[in-house]
PDB file of N, CA and C in Angstrom:
ATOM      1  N   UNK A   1     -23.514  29.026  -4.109  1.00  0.00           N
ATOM      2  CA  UNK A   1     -24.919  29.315  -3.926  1.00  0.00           C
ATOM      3  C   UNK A   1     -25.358  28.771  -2.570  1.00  0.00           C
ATOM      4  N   UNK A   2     -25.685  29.781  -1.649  1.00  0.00           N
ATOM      5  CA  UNK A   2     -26.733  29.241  -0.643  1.00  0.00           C
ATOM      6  C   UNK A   2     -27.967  28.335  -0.795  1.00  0.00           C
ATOM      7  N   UNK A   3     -28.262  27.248   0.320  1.00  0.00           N
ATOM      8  CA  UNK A   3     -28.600  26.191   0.600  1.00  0.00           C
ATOM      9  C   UNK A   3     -30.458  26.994  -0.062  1.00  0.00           C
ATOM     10  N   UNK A   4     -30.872  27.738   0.439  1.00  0.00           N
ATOM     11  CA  UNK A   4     -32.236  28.279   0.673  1.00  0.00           C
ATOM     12  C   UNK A   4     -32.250  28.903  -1.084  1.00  0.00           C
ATOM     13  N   UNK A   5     -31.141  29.017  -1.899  1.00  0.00           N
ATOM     14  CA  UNK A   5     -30.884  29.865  -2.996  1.00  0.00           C
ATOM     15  C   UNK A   5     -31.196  28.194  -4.192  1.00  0.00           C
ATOM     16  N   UNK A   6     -30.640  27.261  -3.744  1.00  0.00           N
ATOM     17  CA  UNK A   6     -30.813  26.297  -4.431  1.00  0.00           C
ATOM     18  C   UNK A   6     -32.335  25.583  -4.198  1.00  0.00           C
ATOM     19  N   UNK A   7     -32.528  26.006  -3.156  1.00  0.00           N
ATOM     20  CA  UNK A   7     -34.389  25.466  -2.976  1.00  0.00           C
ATOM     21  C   UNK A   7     -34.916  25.971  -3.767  1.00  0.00           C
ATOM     22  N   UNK A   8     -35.251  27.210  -3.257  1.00  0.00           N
ATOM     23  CA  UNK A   8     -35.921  28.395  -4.091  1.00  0.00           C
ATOM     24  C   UNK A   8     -35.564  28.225  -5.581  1.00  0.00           C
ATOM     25  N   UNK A   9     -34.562  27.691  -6.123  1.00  0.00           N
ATOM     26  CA  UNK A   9     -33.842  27.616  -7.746  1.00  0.00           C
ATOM     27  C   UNK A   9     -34.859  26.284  -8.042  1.00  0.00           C
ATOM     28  N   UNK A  10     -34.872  25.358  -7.418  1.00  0.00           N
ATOM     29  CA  UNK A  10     -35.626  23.668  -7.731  1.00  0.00           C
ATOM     30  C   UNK A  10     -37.071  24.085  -7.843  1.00  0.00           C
ATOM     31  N   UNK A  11     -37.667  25.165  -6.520  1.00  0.00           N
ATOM     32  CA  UNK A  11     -39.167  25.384  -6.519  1.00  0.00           C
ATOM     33  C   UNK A  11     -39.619  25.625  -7.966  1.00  0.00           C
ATOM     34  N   UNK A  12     -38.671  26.743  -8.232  1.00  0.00           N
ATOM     35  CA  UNK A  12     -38.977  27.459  -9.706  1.00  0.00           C
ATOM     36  C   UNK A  12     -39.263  27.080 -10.668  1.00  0.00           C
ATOM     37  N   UNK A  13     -38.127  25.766 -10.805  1.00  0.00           N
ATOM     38  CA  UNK A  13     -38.112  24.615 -12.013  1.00  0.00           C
ATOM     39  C   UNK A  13     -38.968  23.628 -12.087  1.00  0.00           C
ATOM     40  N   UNK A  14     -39.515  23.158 -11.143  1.00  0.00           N
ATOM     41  CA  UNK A  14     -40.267  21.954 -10.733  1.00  0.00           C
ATOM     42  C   UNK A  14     -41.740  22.142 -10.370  1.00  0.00           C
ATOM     43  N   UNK A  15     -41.804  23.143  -9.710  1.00  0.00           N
ATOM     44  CA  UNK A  15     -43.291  23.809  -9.072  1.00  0.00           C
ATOM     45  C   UNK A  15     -44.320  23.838 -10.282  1.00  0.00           C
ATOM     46  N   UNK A  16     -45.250  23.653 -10.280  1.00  0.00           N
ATOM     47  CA  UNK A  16     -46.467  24.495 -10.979  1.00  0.00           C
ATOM     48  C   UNK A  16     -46.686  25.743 -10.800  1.00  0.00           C
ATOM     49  N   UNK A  17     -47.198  26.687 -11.325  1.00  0.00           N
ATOM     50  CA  UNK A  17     -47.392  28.102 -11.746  1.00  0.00           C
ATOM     51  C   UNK A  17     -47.993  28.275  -9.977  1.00  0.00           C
ATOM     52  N   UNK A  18     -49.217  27.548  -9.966  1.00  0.00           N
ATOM     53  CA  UNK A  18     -50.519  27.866  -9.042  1.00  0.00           C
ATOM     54  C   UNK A  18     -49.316  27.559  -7.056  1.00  0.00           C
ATOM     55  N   UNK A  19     -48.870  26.517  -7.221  1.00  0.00           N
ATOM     56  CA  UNK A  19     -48.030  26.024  -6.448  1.00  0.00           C
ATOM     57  C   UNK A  19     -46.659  26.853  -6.331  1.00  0.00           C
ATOM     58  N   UNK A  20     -45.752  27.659  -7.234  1.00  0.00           N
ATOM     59  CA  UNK A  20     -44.863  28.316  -6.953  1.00  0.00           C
ATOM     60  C   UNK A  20     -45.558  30.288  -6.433  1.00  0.00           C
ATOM     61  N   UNK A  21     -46.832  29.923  -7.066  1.00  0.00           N
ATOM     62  CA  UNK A  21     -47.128  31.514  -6.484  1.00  0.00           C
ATOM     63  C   UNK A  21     -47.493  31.234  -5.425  1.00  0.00           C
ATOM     64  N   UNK A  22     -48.495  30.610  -5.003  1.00  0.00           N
ATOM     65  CA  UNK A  22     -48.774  30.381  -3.670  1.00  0.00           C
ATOM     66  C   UNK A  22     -47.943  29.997  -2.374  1.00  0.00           C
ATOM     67  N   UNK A  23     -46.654  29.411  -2.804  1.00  0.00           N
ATOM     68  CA  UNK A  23     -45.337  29.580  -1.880  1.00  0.00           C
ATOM     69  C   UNK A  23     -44.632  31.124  -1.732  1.00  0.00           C
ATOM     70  N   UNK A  24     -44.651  31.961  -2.939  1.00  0.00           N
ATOM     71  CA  UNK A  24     -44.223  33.308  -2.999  1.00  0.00           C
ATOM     72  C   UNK A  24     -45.373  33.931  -1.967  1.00  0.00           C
ATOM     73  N   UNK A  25     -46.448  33.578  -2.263  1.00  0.00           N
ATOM     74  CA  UNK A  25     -47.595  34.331  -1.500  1.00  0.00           C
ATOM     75  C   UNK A  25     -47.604  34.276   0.129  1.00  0.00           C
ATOM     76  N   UNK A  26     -47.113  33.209   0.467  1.00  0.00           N
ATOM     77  CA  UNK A  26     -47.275  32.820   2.018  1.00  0.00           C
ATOM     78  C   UNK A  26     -45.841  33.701   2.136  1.00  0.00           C
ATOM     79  N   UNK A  27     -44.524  33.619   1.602  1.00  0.00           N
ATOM     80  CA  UNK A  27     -43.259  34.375   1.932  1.00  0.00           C
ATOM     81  C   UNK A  27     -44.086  35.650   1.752  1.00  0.00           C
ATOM     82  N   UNK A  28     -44.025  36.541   1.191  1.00  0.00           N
ATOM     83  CA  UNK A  28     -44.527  37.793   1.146  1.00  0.00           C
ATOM     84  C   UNK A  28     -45.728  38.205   2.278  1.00  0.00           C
ATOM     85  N   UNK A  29     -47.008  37.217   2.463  1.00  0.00           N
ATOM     86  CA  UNK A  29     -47.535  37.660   3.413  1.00  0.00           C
ATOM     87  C   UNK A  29     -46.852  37.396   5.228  1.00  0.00           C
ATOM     88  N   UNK A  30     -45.749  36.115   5.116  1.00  0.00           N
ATOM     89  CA  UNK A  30     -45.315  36.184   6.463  1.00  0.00           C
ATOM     90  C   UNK A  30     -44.524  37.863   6.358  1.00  0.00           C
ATOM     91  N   UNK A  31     -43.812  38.351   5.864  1.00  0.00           N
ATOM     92  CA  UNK A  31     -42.807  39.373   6.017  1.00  0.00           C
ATOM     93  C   UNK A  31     -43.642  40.484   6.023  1.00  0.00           C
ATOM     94  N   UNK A  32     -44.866  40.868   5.185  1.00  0.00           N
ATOM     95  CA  UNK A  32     -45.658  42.095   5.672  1.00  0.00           C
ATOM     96  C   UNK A  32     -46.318  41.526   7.207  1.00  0.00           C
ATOM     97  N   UNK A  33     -46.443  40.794   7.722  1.00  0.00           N
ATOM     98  CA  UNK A  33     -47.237  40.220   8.967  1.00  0.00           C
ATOM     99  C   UNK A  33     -46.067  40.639   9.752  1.00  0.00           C
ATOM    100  N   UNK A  34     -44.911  40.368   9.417  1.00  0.00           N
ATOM    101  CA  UNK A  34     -43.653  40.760  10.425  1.00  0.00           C
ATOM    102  C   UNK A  34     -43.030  42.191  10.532  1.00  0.00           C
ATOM    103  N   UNK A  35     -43.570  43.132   9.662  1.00  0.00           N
ATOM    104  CA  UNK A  35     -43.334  44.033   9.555  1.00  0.00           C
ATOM    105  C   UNK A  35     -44.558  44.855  10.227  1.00  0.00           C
ATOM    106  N   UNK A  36     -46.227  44.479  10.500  1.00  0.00           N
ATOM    107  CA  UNK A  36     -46.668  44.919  10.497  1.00  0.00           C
ATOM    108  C   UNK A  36     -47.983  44.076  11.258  1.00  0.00           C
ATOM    109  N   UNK A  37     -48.097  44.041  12.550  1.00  0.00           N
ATOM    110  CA  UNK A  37     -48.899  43.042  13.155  1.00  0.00           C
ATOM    111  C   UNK A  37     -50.163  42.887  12.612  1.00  0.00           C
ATOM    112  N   UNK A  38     -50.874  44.092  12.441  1.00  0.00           N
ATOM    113  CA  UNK A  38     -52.053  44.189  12.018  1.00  0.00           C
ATOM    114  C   UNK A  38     -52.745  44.101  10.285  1.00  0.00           C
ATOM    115  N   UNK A  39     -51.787  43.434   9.594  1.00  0.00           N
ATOM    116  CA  UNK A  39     -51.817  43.163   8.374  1.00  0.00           C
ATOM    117  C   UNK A  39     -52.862  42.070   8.344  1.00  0.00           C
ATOM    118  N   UNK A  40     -53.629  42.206   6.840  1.00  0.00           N
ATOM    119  CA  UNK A  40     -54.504  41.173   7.237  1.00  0.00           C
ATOM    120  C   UNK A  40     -53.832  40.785   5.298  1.00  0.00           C
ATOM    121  N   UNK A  41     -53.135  39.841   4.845  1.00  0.00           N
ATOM    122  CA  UNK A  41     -52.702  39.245   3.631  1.00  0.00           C
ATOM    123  C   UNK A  41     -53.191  38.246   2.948  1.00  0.00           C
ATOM    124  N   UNK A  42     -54.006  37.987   2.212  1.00  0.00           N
ATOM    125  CA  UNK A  42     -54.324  36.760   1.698  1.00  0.00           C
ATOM    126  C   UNK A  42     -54.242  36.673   0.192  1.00  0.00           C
ATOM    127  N   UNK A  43     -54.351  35.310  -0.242  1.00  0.00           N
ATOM    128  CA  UNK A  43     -53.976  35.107  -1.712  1.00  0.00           C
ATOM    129  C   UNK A  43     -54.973  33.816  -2.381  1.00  0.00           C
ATOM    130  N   UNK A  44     -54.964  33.777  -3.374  1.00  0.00           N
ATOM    131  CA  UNK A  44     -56.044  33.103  -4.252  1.00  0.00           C
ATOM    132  C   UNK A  44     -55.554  32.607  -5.752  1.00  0.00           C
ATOM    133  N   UNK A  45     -55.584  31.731  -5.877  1.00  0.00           N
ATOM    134  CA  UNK A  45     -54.961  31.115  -7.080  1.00  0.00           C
ATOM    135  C   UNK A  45     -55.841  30.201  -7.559  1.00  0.00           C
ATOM    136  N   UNK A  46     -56.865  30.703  -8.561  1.00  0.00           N
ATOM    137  CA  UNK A  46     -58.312  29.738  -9.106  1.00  0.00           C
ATOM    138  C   UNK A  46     -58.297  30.518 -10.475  1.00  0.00           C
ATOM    139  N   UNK A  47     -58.812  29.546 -11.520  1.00  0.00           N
ATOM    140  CA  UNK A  47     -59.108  30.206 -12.888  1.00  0.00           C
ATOM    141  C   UNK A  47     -58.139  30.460 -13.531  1.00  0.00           C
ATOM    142  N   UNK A  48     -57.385  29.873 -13.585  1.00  0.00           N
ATOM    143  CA  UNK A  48     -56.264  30.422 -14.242  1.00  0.00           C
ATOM    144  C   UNK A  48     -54.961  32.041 -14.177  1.00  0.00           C
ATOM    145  N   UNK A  49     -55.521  32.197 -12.395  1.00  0.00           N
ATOM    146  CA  UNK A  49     -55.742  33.950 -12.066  1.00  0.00           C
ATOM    147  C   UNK A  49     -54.848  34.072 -10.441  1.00  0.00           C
ATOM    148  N   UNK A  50     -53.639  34.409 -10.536  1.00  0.00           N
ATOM    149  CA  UNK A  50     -52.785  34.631  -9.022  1.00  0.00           C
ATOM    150  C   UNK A  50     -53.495  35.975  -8.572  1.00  0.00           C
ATOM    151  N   UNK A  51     -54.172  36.204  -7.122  1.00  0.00           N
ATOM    152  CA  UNK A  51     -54.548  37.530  -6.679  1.00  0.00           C
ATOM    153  C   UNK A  51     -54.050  37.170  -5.399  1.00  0.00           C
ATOM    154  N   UNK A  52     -53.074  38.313  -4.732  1.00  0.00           N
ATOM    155  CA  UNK A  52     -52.486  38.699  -3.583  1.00  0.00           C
ATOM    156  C   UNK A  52     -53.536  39.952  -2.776  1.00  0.00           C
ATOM    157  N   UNK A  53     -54.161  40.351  -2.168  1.00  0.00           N
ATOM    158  CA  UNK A  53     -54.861  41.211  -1.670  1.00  0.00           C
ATOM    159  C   UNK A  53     -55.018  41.302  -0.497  1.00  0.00           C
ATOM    160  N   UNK A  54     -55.334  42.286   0.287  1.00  0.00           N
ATOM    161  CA  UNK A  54     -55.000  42.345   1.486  1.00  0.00           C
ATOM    162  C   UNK A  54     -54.986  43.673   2.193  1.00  0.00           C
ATOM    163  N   UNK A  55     -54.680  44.252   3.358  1.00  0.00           N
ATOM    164  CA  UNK A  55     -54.405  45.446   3.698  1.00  0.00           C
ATOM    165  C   UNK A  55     -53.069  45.223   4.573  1.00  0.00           C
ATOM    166  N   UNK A  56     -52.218  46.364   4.755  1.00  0.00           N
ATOM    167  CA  UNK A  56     -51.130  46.314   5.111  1.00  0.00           C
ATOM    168  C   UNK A  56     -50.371  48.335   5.529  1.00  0.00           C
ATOM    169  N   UNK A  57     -49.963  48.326   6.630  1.00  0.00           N
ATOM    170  CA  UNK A  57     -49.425  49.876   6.593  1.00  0.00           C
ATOM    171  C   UNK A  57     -50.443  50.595   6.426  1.00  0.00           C
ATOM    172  N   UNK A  58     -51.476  50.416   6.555  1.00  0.00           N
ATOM    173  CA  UNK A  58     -52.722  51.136   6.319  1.00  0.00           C
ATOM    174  C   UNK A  58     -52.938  51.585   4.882  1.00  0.00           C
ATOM    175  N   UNK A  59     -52.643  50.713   4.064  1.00  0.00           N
ATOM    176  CA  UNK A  59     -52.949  50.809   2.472  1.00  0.00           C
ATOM    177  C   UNK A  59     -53.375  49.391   2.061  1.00  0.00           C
ATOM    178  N   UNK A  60     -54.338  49.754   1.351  1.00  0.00           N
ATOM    179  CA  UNK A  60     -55.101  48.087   0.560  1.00  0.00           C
ATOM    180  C   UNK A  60     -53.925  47.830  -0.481  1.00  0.00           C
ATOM    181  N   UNK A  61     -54.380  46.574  -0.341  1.00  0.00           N
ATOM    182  CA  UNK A  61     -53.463  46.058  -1.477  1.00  0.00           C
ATOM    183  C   UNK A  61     -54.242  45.091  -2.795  1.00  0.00           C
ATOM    184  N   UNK A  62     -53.826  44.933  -4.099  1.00  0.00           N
ATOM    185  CA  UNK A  62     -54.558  43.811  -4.757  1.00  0.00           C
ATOM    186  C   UNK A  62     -53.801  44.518  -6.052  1.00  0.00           C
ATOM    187  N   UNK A  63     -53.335  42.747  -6.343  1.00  0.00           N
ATOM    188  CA  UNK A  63     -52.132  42.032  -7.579  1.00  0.00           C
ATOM    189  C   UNK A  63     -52.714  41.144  -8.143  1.00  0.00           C
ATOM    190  N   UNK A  64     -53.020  41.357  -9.430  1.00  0.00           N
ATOM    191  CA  UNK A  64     -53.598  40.145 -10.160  1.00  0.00           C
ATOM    192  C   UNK A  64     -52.571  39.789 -11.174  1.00  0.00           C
ATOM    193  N   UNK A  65     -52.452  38.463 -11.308  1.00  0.00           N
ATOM    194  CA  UNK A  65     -51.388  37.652 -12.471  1.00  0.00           C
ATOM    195  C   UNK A  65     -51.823  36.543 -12.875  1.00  0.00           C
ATOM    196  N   UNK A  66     -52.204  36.705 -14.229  1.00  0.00           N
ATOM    197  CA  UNK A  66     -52.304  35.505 -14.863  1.00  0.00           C
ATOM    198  C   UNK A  66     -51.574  34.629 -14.420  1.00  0.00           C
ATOM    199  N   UNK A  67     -51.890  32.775 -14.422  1.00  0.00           N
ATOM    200  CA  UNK A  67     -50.960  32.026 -13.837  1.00  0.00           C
ATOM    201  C   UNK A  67     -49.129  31.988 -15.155  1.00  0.00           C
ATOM    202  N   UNK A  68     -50.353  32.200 -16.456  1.00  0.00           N
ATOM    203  CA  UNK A  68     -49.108  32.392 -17.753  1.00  0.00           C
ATOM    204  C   UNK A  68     -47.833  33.533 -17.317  1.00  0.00           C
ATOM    205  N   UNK A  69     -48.419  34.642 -16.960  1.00  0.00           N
ATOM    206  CA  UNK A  69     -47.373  35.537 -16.194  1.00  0.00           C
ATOM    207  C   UNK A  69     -46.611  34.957 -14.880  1.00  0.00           C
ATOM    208  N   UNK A  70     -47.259  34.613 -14.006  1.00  0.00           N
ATOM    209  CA  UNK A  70     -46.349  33.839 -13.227  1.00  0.00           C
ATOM    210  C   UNK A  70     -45.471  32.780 -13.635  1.00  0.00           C
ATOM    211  N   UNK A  71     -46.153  31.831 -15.035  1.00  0.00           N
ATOM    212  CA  UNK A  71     -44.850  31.275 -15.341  1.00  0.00           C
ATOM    213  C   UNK A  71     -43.712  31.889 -16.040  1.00  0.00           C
ATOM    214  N   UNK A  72     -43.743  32.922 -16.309  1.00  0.00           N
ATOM    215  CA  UNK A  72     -42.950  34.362 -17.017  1.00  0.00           C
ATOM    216  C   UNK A  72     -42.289  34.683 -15.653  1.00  0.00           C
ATOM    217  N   UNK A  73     -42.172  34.753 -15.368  1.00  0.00           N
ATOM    218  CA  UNK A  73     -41.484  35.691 -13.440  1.00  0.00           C
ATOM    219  C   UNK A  73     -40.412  34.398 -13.360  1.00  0.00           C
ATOM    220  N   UNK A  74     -41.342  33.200 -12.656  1.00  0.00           N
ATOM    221  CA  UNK A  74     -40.127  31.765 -12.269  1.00  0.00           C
ATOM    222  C   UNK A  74     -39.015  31.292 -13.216  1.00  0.00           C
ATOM    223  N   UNK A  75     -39.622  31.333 -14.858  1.00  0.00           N
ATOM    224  CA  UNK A  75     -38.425  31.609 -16.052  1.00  0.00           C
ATOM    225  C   UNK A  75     -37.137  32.460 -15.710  1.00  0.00           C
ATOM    226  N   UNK A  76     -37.730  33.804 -14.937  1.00  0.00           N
ATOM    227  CA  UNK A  76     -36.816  34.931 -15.029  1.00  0.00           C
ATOM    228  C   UNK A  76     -36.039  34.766 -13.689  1.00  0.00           C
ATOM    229  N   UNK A  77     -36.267  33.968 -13.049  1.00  0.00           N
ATOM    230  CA  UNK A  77     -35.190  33.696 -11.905  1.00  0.00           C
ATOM    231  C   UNK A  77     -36.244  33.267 -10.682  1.00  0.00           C
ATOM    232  N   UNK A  78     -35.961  32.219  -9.948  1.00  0.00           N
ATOM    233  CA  UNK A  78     -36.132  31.891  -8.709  1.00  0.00           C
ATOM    234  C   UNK A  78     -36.435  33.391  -7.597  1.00  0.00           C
ATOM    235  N   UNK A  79     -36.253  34.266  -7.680  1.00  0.00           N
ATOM    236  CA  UNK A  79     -37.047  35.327  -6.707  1.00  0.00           C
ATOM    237  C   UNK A  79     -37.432  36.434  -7.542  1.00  0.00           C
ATOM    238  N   UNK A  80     -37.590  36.360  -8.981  1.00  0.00           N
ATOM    239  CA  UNK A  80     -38.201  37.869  -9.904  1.00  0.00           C
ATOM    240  C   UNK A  80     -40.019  37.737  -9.644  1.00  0.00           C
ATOM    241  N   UNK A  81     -40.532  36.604  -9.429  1.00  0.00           N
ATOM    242  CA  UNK A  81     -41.733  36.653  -8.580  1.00  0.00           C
ATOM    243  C   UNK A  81     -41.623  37.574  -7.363  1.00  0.00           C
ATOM    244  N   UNK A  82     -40.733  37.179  -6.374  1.00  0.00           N
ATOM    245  CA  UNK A  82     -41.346  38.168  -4.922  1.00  0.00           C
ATOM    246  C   UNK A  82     -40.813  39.914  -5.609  1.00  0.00           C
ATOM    247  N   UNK A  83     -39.288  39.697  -6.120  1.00  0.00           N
ATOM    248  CA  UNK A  83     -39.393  40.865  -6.348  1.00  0.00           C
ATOM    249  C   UNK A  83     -40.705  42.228  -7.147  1.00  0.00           C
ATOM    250  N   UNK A  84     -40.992  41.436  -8.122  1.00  0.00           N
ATOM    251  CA  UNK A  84     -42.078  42.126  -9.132  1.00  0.00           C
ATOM    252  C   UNK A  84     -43.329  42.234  -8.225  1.00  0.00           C
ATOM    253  N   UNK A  85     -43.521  41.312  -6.703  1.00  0.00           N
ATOM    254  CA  UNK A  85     -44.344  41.465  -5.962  1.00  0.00           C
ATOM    255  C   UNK A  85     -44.114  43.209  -5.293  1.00  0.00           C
ATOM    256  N   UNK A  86     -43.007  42.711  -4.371  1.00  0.00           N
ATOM    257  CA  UNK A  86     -42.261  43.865  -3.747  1.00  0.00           C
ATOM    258  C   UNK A  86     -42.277  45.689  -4.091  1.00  0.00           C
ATOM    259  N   UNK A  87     -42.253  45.414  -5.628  1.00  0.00           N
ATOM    260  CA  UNK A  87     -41.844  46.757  -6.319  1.00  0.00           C
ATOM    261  C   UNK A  87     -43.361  47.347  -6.615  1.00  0.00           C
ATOM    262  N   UNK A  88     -44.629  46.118  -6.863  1.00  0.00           N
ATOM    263  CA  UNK A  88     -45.674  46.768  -6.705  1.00  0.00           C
ATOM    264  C   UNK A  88     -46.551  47.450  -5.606  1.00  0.00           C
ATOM    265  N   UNK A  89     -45.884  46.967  -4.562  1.00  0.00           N
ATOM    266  CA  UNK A  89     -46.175  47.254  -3.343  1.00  0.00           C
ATOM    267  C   UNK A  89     -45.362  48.689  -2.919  1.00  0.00           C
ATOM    268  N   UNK A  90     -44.238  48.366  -3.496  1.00  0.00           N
ATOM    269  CA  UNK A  90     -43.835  49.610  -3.259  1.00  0.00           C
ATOM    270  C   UNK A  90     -44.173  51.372  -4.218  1.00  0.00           C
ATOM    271  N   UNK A  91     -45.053  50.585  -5.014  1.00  0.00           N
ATOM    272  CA  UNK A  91     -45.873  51.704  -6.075  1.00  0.00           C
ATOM    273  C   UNK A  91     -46.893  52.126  -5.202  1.00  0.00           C
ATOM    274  N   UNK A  92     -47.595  51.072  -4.221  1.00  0.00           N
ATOM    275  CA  UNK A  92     -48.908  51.402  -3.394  1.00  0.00           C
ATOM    276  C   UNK A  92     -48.691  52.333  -2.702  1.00  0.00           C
ATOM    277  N   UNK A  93     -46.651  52.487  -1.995  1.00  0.00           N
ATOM    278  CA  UNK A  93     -46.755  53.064  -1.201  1.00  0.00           C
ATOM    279  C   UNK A  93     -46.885  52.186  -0.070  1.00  0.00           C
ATOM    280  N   UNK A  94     -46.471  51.151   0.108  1.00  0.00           N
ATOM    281  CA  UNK A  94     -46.276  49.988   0.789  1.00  0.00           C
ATOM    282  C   UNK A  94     -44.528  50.009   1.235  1.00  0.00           C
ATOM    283  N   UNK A  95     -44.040  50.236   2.327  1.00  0.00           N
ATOM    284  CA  UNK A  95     -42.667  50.481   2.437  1.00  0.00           C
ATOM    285  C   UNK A  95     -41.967  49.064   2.993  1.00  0.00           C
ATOM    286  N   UNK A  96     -40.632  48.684   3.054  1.00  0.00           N
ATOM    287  CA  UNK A  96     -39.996  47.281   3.431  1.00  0.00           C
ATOM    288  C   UNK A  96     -39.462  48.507   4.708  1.00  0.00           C
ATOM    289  N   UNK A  97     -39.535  47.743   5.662  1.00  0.00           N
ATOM    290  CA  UNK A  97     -39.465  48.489   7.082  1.00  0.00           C
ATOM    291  C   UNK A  97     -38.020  48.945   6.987  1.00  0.00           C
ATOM    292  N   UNK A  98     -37.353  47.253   7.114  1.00  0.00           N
ATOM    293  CA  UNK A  98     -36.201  47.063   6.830  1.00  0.00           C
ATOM    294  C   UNK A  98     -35.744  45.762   6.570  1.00  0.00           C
ATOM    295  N   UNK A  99     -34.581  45.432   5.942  1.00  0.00           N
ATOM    296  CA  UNK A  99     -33.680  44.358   5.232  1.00  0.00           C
ATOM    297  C   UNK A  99     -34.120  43.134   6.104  1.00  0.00           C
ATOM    298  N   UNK A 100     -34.104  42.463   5.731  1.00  0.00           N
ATOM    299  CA  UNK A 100     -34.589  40.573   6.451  1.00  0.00           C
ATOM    300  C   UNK A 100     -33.651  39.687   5.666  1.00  0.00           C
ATOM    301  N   UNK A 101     -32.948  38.411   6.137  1.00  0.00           N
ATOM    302  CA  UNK A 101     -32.608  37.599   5.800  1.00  0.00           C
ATOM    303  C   UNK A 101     -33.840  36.902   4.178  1.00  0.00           C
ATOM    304  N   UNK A 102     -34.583  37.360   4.058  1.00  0.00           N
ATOM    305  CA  UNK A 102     -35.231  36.827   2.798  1.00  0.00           C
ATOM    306  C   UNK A 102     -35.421  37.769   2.247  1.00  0.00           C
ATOM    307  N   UNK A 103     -35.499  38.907   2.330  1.00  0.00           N
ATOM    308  CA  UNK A 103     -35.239  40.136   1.538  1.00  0.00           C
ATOM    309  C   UNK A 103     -34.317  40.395   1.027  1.00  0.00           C
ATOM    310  N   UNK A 104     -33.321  39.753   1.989  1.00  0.00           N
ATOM    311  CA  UNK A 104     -31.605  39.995   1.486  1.00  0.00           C
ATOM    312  C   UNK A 104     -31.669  39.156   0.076  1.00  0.00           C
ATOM    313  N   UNK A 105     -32.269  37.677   0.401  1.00  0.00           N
ATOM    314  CA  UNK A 105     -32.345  36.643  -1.099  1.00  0.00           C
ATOM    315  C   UNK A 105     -32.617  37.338  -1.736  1.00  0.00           C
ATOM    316  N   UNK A 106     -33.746  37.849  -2.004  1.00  0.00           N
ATOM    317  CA  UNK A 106     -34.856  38.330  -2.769  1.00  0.00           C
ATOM    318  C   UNK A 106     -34.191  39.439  -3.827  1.00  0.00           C
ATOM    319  N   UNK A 107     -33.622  40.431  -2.796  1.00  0.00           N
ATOM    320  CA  UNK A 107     -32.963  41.773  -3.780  1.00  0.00           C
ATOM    321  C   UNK A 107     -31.222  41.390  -4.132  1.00  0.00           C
ATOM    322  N   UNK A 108     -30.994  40.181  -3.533  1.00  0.00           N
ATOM    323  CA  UNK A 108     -29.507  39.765  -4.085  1.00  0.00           C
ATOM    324  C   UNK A 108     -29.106  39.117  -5.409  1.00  0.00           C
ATOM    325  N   UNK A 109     -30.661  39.106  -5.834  1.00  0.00           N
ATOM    326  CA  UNK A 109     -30.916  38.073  -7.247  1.00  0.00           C
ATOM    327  C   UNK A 109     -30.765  38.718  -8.225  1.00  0.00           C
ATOM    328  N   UNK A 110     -31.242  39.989  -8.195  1.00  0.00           N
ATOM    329  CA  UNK A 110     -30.900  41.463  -9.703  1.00  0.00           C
ATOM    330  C   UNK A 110     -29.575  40.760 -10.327  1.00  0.00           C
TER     331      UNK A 110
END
């Protein structure tokens, strides 16, 4: 297991719900920001309530998750959070430009 594979494995286990989404949230908004200068990404974790929202590729975006569901995702593996992020984005119509060293993590976890 890679060094960044065993972080990401400890975040999962150890993190709080509000604290492991909000680390998924900053990864996901750096990589649409890198894909896409003019992205504007932000995230919110109050009330018991994860919301990712934002615009990106010229499509809005907005993900709401109970923090209980987010602890459902980190159960299911150290990156089934970004992925289940990823795949909704890719319902928006939100495209991955191309492959990234954390994308590679991300979809190597299936």
């Amino acid at each position: 297991m890679r060094e960044e594979d065993s972080l990401r494995s400890y975040m999962a286990a150890h993190l709080t719900a509000t604290s492991f989404a909000s680390h998924v949230a900053r990864c996901v908004q750096k990589q649409l920001l890198q894909f896409d200068r003019q992205a504007a990404i932000h995230f919110d974790c109050s009330q018991n309530v994860f919301h990712l929202y934002g615009y990106t590729q010229g499509k809005m975006l907005s993900l709401l998750l109970t923090l209980a569901e987010v602890e459902e995702w980190k159960a299911a593996g150290p990156y089934a959070l970004d992925r289940y992020i990823f795949g909704q984005l890719a319902a928006k119509g939100i495209s991955l430009v191309h492959m990234t060293p954390y994308l590679r993590a991300v979809f190597s976890q299936v």
